[in-house]
PDB file of N, CA and C in Angstrom:
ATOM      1  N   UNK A   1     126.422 137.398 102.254  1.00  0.00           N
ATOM      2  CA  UNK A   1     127.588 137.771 103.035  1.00  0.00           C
ATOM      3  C   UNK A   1     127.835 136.685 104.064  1.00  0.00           C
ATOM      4  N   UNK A   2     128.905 136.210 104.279  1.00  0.00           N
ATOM      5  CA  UNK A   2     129.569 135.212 105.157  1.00  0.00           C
ATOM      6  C   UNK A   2     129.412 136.144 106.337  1.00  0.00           C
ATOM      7  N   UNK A   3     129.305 135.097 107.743  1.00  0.00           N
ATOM      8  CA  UNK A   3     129.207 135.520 108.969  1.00  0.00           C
ATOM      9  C   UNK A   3     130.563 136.292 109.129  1.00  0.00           C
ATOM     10  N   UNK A   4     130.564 137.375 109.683  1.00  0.00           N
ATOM     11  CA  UNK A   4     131.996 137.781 109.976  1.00  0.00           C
ATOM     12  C   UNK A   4     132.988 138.408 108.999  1.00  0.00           C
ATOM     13  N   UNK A   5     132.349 138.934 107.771  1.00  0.00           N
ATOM     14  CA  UNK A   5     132.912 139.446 106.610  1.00  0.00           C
ATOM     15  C   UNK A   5     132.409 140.976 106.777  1.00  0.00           C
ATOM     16  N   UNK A   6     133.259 141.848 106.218  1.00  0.00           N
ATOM     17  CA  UNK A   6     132.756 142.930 106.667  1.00  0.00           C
ATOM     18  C   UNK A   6     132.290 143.478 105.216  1.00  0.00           C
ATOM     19  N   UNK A   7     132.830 143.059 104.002  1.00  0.00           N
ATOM     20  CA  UNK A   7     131.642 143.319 103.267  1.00  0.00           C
ATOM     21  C   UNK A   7     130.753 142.930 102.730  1.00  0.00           C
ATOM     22  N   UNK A   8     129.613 143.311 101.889  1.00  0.00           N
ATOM     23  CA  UNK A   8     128.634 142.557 100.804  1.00  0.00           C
ATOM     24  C   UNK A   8     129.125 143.046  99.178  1.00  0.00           C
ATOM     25  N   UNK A   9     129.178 141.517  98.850  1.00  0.00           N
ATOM     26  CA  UNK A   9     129.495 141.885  97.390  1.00  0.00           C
ATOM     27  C   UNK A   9     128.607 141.720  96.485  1.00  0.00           C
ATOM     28  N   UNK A  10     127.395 142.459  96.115  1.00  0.00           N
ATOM     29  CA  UNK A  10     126.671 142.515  95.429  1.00  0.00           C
ATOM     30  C   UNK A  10     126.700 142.683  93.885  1.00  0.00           C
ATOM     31  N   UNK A  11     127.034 141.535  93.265  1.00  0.00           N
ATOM     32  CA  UNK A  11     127.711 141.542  91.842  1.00  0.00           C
ATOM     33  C   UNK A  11     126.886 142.121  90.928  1.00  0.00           C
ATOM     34  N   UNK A  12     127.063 142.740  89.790  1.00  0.00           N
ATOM     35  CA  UNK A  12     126.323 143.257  88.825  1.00  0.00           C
ATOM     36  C   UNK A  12     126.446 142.189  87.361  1.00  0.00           C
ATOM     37  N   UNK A  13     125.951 140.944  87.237  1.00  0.00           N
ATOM     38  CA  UNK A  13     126.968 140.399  86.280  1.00  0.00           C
ATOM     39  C   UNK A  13     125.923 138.952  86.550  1.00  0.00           C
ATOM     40  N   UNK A  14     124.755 138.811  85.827  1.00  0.00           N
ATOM     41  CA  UNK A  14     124.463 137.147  86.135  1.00  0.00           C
ATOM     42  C   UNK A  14     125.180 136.185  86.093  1.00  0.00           C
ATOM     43  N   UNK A  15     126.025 136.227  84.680  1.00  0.00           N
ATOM     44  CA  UNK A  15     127.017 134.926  84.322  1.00  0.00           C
ATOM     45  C   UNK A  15     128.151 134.928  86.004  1.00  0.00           C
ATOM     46  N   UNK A  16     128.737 136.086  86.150  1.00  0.00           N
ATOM     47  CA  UNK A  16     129.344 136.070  87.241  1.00  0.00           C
ATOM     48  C   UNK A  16     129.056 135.212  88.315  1.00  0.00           C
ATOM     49  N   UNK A  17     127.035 136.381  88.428  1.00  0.00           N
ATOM     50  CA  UNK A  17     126.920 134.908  89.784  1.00  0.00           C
ATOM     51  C   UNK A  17     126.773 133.804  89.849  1.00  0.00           C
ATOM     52  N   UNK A  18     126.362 133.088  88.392  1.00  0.00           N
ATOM     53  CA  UNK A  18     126.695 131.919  88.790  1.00  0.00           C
ATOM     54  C   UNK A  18     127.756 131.080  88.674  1.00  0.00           C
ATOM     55  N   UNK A  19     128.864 131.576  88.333  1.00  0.00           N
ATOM     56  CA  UNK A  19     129.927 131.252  88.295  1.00  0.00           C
ATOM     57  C   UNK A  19     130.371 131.043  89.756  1.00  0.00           C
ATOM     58  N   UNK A  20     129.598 132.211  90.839  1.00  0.00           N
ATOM     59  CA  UNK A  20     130.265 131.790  92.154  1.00  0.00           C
ATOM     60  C   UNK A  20     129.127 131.005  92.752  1.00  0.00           C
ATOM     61  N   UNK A  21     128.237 131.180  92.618  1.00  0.00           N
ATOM     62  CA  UNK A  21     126.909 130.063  92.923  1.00  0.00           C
ATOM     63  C   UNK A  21     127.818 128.773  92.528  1.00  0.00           C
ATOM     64  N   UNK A  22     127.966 128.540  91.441  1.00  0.00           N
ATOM     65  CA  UNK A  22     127.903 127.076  91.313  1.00  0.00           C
ATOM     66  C   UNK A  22     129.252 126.002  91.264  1.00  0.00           C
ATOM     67  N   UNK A  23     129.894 127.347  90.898  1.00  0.00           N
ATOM     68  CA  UNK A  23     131.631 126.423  91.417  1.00  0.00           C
ATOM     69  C   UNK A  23     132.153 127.138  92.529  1.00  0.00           C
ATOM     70  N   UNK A  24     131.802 128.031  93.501  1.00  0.00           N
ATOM     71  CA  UNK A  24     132.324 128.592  94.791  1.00  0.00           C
ATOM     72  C   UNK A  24     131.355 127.636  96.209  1.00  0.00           C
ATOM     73  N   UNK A  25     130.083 128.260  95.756  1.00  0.00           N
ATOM     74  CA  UNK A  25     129.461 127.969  96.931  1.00  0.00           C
ATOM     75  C   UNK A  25     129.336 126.445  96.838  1.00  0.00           C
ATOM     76  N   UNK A  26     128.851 125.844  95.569  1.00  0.00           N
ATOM     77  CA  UNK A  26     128.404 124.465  95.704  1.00  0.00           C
ATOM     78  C   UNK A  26     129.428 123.758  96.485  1.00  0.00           C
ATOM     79  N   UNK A  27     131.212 124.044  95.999  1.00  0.00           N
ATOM     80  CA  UNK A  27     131.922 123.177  96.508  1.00  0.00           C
ATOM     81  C   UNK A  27     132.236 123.213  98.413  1.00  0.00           C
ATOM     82  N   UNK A  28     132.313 124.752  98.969  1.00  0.00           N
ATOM     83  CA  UNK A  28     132.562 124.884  99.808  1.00  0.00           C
ATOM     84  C   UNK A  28     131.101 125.127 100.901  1.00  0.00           C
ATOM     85  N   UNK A  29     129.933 124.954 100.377  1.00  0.00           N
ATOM     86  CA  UNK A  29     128.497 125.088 101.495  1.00  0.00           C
ATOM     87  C   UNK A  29     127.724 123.775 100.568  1.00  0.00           C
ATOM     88  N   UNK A  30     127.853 122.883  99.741  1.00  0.00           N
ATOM     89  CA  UNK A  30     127.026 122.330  99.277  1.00  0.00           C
ATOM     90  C   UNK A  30     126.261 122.331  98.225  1.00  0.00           C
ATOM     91  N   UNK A  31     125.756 123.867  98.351  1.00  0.00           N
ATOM     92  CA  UNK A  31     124.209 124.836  97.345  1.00  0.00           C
ATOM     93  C   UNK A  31     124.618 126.189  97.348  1.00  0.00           C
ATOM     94  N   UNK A  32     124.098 126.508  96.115  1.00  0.00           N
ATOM     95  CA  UNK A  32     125.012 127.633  95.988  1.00  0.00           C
ATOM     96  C   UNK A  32     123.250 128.518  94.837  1.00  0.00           C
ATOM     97  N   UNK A  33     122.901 129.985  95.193  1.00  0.00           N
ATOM     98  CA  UNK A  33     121.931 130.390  94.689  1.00  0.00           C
ATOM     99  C   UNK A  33     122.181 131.596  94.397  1.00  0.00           C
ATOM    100  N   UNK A  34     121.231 132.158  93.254  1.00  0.00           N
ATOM    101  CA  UNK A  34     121.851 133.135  92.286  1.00  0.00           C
ATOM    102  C   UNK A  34     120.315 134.017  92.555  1.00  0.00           C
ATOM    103  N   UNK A  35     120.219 135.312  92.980  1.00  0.00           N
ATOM    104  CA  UNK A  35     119.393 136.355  93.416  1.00  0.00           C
ATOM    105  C   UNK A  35     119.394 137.245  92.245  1.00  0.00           C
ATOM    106  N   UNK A  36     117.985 137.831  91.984  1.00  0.00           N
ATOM    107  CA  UNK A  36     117.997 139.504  91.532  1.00  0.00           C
ATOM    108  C   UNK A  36     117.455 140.343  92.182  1.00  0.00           C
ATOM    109  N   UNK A  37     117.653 141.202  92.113  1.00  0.00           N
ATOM    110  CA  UNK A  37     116.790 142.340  92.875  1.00  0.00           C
ATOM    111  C   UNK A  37     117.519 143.721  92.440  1.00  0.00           C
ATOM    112  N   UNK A  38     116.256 144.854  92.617  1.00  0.00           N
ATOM    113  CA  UNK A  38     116.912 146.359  92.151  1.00  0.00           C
ATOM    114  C   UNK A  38     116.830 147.257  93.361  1.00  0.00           C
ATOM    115  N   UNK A  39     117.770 148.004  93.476  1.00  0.00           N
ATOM    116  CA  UNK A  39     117.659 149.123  94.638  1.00  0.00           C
ATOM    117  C   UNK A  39     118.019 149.723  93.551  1.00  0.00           C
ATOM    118  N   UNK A  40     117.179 151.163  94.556  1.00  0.00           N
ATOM    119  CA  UNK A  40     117.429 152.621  93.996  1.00  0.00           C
ATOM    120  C   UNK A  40     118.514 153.198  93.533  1.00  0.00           C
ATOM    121  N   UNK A  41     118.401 153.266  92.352  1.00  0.00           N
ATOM    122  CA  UNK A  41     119.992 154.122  91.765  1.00  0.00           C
ATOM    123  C   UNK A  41     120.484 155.449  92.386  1.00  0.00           C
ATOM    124  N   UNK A  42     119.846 156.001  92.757  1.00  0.00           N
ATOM    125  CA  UNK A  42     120.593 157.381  93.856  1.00  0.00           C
ATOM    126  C   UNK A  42     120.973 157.032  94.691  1.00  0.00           C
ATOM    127  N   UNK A  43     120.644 156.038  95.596  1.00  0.00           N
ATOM    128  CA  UNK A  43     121.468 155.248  96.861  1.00  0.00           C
ATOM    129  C   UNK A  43     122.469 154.679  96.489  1.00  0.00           C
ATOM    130  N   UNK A  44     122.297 153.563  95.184  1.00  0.00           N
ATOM    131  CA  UNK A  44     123.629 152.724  94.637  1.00  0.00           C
ATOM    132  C   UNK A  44     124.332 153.835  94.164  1.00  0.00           C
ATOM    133  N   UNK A  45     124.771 155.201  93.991  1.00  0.00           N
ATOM    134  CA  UNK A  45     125.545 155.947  93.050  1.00  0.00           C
ATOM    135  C   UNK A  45     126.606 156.104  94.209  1.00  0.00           C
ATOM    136  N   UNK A  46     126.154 155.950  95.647  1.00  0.00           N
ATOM    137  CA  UNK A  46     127.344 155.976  96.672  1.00  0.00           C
ATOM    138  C   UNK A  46     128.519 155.119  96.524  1.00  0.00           C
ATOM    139  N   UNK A  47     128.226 153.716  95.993  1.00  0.00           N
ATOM    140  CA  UNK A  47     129.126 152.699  95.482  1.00  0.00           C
ATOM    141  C   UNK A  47     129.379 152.166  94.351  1.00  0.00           C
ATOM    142  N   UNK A  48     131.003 152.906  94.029  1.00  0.00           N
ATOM    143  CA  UNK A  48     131.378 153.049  92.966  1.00  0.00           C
ATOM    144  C   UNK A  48     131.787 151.141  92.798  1.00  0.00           C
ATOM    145  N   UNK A  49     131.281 151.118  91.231  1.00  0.00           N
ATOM    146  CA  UNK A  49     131.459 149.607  90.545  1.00  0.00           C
ATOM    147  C   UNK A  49     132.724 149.849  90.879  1.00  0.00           C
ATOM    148  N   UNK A  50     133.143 148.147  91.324  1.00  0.00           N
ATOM    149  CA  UNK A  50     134.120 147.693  91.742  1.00  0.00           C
ATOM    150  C   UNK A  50     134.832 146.370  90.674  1.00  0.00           C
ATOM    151  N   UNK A  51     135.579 147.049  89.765  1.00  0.00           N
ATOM    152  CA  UNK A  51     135.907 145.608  88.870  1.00  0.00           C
ATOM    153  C   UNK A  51     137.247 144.889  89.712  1.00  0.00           C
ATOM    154  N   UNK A  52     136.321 143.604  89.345  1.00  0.00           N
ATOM    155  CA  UNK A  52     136.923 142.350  90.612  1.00  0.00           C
ATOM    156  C   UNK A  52     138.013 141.397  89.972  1.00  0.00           C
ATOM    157  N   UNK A  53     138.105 141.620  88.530  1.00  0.00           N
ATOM    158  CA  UNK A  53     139.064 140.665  87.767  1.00  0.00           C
ATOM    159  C   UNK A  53     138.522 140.680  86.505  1.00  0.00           C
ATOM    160  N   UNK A  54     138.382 140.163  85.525  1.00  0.00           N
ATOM    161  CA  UNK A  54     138.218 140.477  84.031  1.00  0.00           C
ATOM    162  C   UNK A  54     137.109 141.717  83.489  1.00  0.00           C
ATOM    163  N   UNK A  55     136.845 142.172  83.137  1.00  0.00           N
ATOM    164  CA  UNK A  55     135.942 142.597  81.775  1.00  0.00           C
ATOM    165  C   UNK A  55     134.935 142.616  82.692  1.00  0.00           C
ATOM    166  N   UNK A  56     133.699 141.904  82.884  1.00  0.00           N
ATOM    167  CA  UNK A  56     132.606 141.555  83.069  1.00  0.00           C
ATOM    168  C   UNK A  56     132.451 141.220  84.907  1.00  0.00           C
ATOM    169  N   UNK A  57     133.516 141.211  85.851  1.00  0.00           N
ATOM    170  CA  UNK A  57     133.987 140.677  87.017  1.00  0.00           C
ATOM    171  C   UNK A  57     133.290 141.924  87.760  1.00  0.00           C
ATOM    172  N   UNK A  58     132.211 142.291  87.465  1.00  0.00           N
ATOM    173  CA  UNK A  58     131.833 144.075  88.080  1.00  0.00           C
ATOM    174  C   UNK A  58     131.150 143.269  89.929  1.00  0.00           C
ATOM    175  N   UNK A  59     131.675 144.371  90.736  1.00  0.00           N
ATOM    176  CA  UNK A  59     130.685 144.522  92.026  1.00  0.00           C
ATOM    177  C   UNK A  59     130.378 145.786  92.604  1.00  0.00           C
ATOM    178  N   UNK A  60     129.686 145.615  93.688  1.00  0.00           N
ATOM    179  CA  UNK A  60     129.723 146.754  94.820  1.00  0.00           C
ATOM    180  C   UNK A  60     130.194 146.301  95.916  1.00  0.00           C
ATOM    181  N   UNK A  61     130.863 147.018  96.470  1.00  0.00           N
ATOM    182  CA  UNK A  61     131.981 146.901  97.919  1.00  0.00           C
ATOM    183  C   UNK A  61     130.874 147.955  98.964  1.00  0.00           C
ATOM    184  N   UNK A  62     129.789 146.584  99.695  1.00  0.00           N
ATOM    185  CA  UNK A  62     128.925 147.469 100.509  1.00  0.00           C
ATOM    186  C   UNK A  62     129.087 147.070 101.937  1.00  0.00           C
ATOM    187  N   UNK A  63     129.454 148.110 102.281  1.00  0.00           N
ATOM    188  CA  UNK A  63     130.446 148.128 104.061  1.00  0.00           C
ATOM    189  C   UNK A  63     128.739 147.138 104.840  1.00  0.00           C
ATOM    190  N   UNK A  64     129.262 146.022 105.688  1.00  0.00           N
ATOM    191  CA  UNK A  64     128.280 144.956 106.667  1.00  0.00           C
ATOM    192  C   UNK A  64     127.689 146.445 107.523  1.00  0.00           C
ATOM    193  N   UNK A  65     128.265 147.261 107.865  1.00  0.00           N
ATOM    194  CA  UNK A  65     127.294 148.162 108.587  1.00  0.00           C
ATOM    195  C   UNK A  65     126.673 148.984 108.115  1.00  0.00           C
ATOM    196  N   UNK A  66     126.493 149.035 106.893  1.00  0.00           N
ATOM    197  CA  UNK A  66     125.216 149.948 105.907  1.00  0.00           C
ATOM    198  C   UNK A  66     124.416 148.466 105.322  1.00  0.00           C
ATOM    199  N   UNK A  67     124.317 147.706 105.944  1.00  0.00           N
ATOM    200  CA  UNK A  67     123.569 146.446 105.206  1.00  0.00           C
ATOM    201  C   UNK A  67     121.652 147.220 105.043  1.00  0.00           C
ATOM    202  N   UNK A  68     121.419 146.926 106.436  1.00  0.00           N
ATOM    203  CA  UNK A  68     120.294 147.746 106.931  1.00  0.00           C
ATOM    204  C   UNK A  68     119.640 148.820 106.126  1.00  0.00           C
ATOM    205  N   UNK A  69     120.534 149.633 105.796  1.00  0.00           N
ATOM    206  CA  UNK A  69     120.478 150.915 104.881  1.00  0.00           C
ATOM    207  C   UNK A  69     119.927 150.397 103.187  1.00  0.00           C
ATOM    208  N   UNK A  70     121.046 149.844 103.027  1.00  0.00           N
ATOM    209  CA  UNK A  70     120.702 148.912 101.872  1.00  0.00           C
ATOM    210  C   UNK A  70     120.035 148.108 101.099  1.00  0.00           C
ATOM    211  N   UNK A  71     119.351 147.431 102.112  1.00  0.00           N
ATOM    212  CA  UNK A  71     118.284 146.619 102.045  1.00  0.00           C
ATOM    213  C   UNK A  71     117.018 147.527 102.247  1.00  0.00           C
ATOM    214  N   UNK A  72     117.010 148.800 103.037  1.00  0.00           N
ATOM    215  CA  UNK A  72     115.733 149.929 103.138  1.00  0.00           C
ATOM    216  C   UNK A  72     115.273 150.254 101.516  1.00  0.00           C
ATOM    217  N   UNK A  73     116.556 150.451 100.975  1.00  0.00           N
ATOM    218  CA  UNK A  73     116.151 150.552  99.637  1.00  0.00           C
ATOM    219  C   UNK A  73     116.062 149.648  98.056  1.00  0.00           C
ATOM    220  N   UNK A  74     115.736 148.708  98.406  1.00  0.00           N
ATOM    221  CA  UNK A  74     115.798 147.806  97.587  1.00  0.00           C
ATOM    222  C   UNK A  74     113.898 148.162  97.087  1.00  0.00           C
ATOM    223  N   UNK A  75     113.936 147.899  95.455  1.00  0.00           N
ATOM    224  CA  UNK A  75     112.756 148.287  95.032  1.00  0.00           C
ATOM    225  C   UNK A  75     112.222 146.575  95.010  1.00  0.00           C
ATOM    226  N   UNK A  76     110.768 146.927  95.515  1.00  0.00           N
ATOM    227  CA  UNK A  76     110.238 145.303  94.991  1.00  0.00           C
ATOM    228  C   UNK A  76     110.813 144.072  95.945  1.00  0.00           C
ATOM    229  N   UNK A  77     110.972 142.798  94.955  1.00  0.00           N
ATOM    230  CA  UNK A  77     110.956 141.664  95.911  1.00  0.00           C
ATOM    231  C   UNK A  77     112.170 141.678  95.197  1.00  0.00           C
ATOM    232  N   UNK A  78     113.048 140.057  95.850  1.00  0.00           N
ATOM    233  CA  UNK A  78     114.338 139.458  95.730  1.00  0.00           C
ATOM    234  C   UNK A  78     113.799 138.329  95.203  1.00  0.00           C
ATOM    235  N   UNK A  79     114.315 138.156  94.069  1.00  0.00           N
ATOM    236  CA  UNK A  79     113.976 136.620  93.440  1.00  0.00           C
ATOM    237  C   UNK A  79     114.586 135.235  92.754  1.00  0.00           C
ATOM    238  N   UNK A  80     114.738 134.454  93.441  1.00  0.00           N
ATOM    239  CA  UNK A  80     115.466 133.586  92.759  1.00  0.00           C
ATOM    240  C   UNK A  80     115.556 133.199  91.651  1.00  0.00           C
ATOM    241  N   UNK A  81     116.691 133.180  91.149  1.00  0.00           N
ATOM    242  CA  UNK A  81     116.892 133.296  89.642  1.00  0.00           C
ATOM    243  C   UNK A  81     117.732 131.848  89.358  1.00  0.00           C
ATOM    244  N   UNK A  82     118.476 131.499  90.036  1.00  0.00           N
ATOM    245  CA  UNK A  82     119.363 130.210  89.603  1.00  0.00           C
ATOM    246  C   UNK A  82     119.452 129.267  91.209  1.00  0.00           C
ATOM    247  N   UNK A  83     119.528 127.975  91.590  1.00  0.00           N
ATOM    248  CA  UNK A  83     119.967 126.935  92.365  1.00  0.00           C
ATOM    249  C   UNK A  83     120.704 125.933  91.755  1.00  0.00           C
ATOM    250  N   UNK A  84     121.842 125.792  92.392  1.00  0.00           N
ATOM    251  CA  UNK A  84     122.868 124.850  92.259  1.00  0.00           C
ATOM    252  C   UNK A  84     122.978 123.869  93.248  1.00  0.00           C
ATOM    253  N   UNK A  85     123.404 122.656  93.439  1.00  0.00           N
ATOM    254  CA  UNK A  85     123.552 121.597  93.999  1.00  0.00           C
ATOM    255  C   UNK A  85     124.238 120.326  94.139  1.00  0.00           C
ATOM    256  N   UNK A  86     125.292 120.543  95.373  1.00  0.00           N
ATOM    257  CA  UNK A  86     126.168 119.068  95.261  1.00  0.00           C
ATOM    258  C   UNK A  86     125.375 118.018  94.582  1.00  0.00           C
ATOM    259  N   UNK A  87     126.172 117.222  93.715  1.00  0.00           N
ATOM    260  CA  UNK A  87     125.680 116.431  93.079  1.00  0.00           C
ATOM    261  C   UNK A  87     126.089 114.975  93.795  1.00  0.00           C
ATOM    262  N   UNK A  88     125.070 114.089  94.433  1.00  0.00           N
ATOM    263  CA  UNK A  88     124.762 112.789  94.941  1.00  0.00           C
ATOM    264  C   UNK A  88     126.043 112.300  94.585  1.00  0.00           C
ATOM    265  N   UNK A  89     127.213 111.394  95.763  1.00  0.00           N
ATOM    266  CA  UNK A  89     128.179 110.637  95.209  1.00  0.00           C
ATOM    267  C   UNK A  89     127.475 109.694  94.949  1.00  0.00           C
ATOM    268  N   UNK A  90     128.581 109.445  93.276  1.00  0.00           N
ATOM    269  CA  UNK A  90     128.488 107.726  92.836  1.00  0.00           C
ATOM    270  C   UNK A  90     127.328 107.830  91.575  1.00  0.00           C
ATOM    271  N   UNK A  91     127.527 109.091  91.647  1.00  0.00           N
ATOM    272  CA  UNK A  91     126.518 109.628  90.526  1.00  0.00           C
ATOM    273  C   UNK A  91     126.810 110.476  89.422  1.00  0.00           C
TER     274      UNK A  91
END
């Protein structure tokens, strides 16, 4: 979540994320990284999938002030799954 955004978009969709990992973030922060992790499905049933644009474009629309909440229930660890990276000019 960007400073000052009021939501988290927690995509359901690998190809998705790295689609914004690596042509969103790389161009506009540099590096751009692709997470998994599972929270509890009785907590996630509060937020209804949110399709964001095609077929496969799935999220959750999770309000910045239930972050806290959110993260209470996450099962296990968060693990990096993909890194992307401006690529060196002249290269």
């Amino acid at each position: 979540r960007l400073p000052g955004q009021p939501i988290f978009y927690p995509v359901l969709n690998e190809d998705y994320a790295i689609r914004i990992a690596r042509d969103w973030n790389v161009k506009h922060d540099g590096a751009g990284f692709v997470t998994r992790f599972e929270v509890e499905s009785e907590f996630l049933a509060r937020y209804p999938v949110q399709r964001a644009g095609g077929r496969t474009i799935l999220e959750l629309w999770v309000p910045a002030g239930e972050l806290d909440e959110f993260n209470a229930h996450i099962v296990g660890g968060i693990h990096l799954v993909h890194t992307f990276a401006a690529s060196p000019r002249g290269t």
